[in-house]
N, C-alpha and C. Protein backbone atom coordinates (compact mmCIF):
# COMPACT_ATOMS: atom_id res chain seq x y z
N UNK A 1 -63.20 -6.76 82.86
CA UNK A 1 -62.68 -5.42 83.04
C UNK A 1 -63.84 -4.48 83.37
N UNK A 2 -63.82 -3.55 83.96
CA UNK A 2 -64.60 -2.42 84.47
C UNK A 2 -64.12 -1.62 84.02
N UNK A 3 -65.38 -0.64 83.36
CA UNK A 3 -65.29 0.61 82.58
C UNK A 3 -66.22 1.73 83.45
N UNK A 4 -65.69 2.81 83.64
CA UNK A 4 -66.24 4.21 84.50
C UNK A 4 -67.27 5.08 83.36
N UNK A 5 -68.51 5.00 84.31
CA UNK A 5 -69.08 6.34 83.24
C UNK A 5 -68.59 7.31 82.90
N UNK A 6 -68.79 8.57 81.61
CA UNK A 6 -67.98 9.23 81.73
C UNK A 6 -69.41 10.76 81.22
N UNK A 7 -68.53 11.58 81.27
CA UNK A 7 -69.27 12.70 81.11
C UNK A 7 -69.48 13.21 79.25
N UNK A 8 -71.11 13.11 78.90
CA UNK A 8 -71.54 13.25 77.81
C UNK A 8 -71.60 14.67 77.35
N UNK A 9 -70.52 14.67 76.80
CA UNK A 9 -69.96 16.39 75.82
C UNK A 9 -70.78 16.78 75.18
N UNK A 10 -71.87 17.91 75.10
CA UNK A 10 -72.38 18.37 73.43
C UNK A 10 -70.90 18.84 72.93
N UNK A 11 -70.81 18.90 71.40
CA UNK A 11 -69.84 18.90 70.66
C UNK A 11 -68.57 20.27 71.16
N UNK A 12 -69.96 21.40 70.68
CA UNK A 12 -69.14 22.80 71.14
C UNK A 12 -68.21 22.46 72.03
N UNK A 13 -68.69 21.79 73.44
CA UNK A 13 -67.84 22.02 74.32
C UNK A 13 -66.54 21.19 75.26
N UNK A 14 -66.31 19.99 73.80
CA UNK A 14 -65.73 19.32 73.87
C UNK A 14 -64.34 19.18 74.25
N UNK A 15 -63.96 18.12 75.35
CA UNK A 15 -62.44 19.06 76.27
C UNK A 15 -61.53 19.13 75.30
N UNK A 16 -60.55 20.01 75.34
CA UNK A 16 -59.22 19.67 74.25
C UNK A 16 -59.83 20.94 73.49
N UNK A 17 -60.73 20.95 73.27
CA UNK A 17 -60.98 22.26 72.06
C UNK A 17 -61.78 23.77 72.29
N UNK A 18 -61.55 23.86 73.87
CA UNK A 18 -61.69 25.39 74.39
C UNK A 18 -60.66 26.03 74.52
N UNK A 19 -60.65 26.89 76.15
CA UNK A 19 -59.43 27.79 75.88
C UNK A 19 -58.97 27.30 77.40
N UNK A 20 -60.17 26.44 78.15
CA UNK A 20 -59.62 25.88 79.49
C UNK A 20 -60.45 24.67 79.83
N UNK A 21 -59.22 23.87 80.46
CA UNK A 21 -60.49 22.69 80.55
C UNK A 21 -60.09 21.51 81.71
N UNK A 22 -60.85 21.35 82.56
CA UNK A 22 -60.21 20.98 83.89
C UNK A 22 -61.04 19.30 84.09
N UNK A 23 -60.31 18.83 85.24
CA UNK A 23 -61.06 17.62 85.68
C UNK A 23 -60.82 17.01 86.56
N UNK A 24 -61.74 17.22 87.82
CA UNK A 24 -60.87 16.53 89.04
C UNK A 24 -62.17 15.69 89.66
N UNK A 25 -61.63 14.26 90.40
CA UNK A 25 -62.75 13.16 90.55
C UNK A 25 -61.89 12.82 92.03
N UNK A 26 -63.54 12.29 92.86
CA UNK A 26 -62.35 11.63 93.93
C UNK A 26 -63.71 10.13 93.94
N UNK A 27 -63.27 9.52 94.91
CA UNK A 27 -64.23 8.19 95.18
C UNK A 27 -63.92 8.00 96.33
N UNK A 28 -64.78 7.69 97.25
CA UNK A 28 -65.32 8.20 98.85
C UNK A 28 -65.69 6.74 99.52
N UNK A 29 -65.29 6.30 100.38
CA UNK A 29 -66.28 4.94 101.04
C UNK A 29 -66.83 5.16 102.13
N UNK A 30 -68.08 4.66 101.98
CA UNK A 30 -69.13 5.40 103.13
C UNK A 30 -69.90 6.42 102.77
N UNK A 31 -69.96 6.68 101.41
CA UNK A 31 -71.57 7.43 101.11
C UNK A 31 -71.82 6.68 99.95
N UNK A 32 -73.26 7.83 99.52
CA UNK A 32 -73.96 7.24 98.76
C UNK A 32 -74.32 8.25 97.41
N UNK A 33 -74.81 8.05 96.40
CA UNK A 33 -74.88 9.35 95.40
C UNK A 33 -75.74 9.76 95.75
N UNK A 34 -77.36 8.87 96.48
CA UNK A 34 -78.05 9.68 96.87
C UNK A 34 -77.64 11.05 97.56
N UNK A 35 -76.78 10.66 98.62
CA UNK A 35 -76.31 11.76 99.65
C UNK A 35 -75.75 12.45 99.01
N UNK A 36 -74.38 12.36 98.19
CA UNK A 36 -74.08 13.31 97.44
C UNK A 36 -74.77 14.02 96.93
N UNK A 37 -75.82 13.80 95.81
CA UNK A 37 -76.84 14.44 95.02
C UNK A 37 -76.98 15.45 95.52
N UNK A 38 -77.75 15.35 96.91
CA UNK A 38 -78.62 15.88 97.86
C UNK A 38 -77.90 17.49 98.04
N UNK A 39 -76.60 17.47 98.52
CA UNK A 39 -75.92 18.42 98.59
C UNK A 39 -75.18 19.23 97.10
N UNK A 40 -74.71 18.40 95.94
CA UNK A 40 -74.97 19.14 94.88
C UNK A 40 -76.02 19.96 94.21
N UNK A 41 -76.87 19.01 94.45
CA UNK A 41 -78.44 19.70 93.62
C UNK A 41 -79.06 20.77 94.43
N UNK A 42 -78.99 21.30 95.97
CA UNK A 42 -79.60 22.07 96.53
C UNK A 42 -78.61 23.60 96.62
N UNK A 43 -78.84 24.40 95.95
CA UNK A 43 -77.46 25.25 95.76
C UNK A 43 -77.66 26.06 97.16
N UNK A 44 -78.50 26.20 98.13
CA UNK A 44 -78.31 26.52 99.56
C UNK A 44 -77.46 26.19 100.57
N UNK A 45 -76.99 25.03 100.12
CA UNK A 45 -76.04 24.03 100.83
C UNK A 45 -74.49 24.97 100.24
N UNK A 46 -74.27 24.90 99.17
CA UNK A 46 -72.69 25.51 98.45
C UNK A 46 -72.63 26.33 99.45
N UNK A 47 -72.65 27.55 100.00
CA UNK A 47 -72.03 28.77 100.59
C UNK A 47 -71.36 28.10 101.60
N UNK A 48 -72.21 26.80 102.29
CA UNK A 48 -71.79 26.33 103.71
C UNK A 48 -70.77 25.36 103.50
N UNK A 49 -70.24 24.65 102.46
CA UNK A 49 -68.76 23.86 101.62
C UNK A 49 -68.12 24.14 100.56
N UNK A 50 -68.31 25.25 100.31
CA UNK A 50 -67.64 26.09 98.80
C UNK A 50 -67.35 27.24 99.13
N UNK A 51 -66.09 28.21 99.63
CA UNK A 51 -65.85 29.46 99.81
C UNK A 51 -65.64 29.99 98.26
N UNK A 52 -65.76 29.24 97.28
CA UNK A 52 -65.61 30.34 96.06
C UNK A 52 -66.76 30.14 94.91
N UNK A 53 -68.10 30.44 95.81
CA UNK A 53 -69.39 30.83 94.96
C UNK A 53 -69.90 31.90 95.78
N UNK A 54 -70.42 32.59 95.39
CA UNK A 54 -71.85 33.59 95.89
C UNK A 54 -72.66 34.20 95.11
N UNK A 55 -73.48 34.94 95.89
CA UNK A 55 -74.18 35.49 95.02
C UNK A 55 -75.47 34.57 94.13
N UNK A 56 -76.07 33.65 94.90
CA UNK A 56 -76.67 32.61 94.27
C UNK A 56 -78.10 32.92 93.54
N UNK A 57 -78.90 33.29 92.75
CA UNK A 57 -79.80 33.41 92.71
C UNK A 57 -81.04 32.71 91.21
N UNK A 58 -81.81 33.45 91.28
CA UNK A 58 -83.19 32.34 90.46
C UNK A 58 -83.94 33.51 89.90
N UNK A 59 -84.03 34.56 88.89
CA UNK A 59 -84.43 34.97 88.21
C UNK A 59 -86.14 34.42 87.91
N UNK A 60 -86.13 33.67 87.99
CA UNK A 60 -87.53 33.14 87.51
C UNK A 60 -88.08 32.69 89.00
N UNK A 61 -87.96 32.70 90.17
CA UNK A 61 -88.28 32.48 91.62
C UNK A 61 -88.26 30.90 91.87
N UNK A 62 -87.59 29.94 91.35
CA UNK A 62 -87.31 28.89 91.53
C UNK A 62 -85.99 28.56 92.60
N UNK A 63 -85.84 27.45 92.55
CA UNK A 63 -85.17 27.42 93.38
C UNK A 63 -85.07 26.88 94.86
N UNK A 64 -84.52 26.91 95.51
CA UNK A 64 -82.98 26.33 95.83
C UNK A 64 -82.18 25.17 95.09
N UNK A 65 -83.03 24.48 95.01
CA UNK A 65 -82.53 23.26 94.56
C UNK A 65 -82.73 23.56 92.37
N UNK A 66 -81.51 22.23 92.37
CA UNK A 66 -81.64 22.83 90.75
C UNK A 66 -82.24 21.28 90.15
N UNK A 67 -82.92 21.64 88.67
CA UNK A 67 -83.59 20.71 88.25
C UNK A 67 -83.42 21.02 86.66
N UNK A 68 -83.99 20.06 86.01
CA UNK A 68 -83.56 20.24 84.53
C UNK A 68 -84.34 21.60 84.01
N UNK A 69 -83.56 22.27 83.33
CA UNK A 69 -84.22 23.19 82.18
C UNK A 69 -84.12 24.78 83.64
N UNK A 70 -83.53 24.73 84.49
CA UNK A 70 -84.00 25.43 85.07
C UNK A 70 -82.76 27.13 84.74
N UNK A 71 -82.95 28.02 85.30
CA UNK A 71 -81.92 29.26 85.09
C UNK A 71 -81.95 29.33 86.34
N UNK A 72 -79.94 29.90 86.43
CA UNK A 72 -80.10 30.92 87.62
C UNK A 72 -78.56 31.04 87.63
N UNK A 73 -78.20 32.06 88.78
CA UNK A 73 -77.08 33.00 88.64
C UNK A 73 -76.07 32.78 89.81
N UNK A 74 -74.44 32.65 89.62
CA UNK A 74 -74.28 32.53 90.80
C UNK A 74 -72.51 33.14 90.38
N UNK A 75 -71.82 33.70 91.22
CA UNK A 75 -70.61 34.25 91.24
C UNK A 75 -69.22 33.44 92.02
N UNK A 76 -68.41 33.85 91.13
CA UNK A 76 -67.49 32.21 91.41
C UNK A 76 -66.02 32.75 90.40
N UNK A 77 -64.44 32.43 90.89
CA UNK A 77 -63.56 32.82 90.57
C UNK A 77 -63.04 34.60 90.22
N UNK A 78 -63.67 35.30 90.73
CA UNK A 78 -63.75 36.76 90.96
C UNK A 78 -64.96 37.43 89.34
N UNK A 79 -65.44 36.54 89.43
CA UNK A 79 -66.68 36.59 87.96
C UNK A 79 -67.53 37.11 88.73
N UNK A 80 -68.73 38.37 87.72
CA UNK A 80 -69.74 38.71 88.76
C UNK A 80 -70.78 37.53 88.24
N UNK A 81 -71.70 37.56 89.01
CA UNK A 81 -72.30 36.64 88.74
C UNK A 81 -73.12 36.18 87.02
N UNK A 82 -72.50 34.90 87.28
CA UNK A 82 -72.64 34.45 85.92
C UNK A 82 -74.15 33.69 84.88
N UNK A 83 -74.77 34.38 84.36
CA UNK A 83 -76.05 33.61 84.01
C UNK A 83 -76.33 31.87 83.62
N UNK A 84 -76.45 30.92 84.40
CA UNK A 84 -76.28 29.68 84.05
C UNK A 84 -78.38 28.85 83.68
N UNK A 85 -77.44 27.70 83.10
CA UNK A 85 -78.70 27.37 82.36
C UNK A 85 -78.55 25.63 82.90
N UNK A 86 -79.21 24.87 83.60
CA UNK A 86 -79.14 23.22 84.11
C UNK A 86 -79.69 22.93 82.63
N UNK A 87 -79.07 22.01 81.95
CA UNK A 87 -79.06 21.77 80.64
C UNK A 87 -79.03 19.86 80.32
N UNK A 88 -78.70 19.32 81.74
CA UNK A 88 -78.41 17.94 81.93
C UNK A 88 -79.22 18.02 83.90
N UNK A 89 -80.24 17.05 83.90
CA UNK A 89 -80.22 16.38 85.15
C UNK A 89 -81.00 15.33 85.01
N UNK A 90 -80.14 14.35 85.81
CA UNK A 90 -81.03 12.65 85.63
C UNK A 90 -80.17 12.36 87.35
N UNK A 91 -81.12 12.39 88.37
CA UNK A 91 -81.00 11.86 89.55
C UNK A 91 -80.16 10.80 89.71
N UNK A 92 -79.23 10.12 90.38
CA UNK A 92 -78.53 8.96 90.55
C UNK A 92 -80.03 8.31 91.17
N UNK A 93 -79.84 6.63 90.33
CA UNK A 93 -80.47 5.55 90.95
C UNK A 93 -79.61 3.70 90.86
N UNK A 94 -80.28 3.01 90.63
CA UNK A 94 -80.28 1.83 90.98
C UNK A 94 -78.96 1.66 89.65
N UNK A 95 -78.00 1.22 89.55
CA UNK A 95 -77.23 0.99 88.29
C UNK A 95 -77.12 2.34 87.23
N UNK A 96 -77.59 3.60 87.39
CA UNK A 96 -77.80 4.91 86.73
C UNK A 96 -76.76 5.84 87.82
N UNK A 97 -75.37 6.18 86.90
CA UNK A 97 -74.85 7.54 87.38
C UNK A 97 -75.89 8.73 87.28
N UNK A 98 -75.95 9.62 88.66
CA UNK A 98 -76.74 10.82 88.68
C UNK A 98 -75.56 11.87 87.53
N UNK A 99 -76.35 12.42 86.65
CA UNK A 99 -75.57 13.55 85.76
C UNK A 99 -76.34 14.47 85.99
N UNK A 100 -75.22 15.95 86.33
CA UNK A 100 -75.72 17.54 86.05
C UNK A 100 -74.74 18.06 85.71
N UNK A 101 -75.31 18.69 84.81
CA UNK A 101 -74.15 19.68 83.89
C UNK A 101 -75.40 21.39 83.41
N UNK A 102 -74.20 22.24 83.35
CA UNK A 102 -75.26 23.90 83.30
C UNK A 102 -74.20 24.61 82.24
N UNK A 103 -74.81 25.20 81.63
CA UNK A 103 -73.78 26.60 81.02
C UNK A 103 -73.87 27.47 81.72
N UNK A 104 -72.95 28.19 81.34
CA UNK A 104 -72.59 29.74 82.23
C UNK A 104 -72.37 30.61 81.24
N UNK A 105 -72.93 32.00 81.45
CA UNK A 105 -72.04 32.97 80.23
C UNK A 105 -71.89 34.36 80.76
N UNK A 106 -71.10 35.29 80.20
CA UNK A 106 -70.86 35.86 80.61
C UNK A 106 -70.56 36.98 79.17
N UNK A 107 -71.33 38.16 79.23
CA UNK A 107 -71.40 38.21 78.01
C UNK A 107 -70.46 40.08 78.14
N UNK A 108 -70.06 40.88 76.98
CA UNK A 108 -69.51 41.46 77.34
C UNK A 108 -68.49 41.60 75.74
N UNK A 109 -67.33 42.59 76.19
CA UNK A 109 -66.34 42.86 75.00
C UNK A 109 -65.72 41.48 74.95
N UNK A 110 -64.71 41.46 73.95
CA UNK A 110 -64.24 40.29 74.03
C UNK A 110 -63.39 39.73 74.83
N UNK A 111 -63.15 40.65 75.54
CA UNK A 111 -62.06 40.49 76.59
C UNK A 111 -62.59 39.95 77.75
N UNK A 112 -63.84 39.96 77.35
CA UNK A 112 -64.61 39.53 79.09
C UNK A 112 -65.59 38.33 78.92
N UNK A 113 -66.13 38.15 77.57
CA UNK A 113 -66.94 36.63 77.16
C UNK A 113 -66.45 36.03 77.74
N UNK A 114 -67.33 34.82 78.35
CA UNK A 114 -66.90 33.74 78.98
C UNK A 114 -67.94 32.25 78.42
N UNK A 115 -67.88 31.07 77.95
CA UNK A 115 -69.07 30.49 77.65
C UNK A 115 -67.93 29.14 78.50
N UNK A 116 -68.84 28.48 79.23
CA UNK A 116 -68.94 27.35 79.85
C UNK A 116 -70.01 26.29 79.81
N UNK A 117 -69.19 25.11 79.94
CA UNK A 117 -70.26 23.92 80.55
C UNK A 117 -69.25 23.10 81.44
N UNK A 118 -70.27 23.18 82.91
CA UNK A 118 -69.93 22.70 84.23
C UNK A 118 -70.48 21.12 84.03
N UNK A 119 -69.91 20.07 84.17
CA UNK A 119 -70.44 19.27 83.87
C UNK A 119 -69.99 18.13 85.41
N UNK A 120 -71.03 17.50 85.62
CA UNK A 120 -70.83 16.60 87.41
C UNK A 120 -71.56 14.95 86.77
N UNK A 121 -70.59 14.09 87.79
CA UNK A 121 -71.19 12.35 87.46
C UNK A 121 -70.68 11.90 88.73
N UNK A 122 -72.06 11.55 89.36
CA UNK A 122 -72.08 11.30 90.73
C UNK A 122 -72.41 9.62 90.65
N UNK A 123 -71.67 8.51 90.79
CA UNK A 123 -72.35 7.30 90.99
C UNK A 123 -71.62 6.46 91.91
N UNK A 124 -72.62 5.68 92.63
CA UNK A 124 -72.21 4.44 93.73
C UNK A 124 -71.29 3.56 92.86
N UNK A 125 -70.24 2.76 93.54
CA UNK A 125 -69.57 1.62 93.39
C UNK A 125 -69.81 0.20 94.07
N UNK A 126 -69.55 -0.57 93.46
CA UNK A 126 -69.23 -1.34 94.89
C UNK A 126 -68.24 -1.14 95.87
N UNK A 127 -68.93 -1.94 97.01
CA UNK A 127 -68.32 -1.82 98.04
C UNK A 127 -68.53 -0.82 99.23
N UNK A 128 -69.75 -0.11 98.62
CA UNK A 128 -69.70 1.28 99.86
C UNK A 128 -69.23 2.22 99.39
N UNK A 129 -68.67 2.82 97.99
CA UNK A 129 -67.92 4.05 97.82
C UNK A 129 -69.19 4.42 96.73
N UNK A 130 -68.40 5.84 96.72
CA UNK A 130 -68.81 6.76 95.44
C UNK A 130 -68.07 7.49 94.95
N UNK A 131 -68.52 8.03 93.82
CA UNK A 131 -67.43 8.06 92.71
C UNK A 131 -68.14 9.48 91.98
N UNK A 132 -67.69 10.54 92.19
CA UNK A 132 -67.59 12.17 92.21
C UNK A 132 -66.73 12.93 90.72
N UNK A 133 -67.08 12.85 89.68
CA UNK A 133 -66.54 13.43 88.30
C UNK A 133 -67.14 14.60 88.44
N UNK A 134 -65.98 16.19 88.14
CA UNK A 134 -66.79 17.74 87.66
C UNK A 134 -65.03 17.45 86.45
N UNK A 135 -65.92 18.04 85.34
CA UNK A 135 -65.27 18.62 84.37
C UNK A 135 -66.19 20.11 83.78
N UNK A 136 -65.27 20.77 83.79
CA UNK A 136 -65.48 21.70 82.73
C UNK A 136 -64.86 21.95 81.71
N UNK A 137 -65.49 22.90 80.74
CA UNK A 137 -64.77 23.28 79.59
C UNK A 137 -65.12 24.65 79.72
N UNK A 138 -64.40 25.57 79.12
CA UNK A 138 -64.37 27.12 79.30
C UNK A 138 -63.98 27.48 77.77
N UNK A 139 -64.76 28.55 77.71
CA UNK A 139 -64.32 28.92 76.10
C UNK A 139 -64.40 30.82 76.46
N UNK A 140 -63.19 31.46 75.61
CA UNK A 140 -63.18 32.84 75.95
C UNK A 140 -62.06 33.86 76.43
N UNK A 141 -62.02 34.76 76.23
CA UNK A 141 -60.11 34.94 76.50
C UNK A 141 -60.21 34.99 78.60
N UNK A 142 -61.33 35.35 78.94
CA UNK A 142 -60.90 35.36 80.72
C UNK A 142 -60.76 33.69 80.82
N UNK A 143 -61.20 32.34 80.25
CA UNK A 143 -60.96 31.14 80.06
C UNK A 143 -59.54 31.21 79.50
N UNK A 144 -58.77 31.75 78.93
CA UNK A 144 -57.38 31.61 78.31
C UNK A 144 -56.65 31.90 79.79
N UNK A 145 -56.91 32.91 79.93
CA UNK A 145 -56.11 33.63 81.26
C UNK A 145 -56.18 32.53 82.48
N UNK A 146 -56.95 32.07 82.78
CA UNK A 146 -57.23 31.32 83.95
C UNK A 146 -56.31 29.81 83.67
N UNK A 147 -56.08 29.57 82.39
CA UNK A 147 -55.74 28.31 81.76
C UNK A 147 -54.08 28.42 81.79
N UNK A 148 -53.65 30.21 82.23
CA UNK A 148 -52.47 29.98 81.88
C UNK A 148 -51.60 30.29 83.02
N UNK A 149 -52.46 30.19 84.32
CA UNK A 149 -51.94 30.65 85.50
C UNK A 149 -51.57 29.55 86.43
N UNK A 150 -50.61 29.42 87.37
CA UNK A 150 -50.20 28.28 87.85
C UNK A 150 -49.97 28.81 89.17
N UNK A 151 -50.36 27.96 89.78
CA UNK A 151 -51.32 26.67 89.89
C UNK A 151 -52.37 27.24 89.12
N UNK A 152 -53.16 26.33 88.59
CA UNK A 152 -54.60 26.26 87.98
C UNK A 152 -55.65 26.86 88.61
N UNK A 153 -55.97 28.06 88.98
CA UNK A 153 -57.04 27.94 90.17
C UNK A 153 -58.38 27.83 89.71
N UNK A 154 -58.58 26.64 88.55
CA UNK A 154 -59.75 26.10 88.05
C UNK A 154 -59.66 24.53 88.75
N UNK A 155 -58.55 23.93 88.41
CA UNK A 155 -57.96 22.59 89.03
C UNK A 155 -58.08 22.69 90.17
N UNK A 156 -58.02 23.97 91.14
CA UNK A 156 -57.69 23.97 92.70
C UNK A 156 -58.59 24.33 93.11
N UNK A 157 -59.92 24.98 92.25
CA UNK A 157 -61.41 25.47 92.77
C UNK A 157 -62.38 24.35 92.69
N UNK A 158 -62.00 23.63 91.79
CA UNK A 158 -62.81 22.57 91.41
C UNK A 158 -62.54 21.47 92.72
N UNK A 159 -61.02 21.44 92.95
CA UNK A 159 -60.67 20.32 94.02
C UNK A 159 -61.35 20.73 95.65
N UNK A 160 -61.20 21.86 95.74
CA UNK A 160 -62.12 22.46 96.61
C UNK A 160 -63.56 22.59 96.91
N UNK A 161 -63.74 22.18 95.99
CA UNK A 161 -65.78 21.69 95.38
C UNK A 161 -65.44 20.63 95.81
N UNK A 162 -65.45 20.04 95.65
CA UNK A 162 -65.23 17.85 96.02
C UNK A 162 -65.00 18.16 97.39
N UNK A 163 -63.81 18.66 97.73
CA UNK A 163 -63.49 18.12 98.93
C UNK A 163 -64.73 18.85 100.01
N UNK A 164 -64.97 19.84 99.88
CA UNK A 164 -66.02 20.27 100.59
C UNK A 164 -67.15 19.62 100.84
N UNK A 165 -67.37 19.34 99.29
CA UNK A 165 -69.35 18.51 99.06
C UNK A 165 -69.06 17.18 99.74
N UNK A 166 -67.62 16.45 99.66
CA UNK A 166 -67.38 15.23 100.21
C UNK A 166 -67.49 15.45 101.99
N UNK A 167 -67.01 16.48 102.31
CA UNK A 167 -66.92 17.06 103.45
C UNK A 167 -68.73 17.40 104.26
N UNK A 168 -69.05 17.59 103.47
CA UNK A 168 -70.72 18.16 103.24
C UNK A 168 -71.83 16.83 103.96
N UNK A 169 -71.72 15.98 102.82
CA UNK A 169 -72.15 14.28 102.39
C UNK A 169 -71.64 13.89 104.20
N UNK A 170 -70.64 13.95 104.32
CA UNK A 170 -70.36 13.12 105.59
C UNK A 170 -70.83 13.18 106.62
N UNK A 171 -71.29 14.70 107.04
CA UNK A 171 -71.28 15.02 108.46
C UNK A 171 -73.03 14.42 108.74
């Protein structure tokens, strides 16, 4: 039997026990995680396959590309831009899913807190495919609101991330 990596929760932000919590995966034949990576990890690339980020930036002058421990800011679901923290990165290699995962916050009355972890698991299969996991978890009442609107437009922003970066990877 074959078992799928899966995405390593710190506790806080464990799915099932925020206020929103999404998960959409696709698996691709004909790339590679390298390639994927390439276009996740460089946040210069998002504006040109993601219509719902902007505002990208690096507080500390780092940047484009993201790496462990690093900060930086970027605006996404009508949020102004949100302070995030890369908190998880281990490159995809040889038998190793690539993992990145960041918090986000958003700080404010209570009506406007927002605490997240974006969490991504990029790894090759056999056969020529790859295999694309984003979950988040959202904690916060603008996370309640978003959780209770239908369609999901966390489920449908997120599916829009994939299909783009998959879109991205190809050309």
């Amino acid at each position: 039997m074959t078992t799928q990596n899966a995405i390593d929760w710190p506790r806080k932000y464990l799915p099932g026990t925020g206020d929103n919590f999404v998960s959409n995966e696709v698996i691709v034949e004909g790339l590679t995680a390298a390639r994927v990576w390439h276009f996740l990890t460089d946040t210069s690339t998002w504006e040109g396959y993601y219509d719902n980020v902007a505002d990208i930036s690096f507080p500390n002058g780092d940047g484009p590309g993201l790496k462990d421990d690093l900060d930086f800011s970027f605006g996404t679901f009508g949020f102004p831009p949100l302070d995030a923290h890369v908190v998880r990165f281990q490159a995809p290699a040889e038998g190793v899913p690539g993992r990145l995962s960041w918090t986000a916050k958003q700080d404010g009355t209570p009506q406007e807190r927002l605490d997240v972890l974006h969490a991504w698991l990029v790894e090759d299969l056999p056969g020529g495919r790859v295999r694309i996991l984003t979950q988040e978890t959202q904690i916060g009442r603008p996370a309640a609101a978003l959780a209770a609107e239908r369609p999901n437009p966390m489920l449908n922003g997120h599916q829009a991330w994939l299909d783009g970066l998959v879109g991205a990877a190809s050309r």
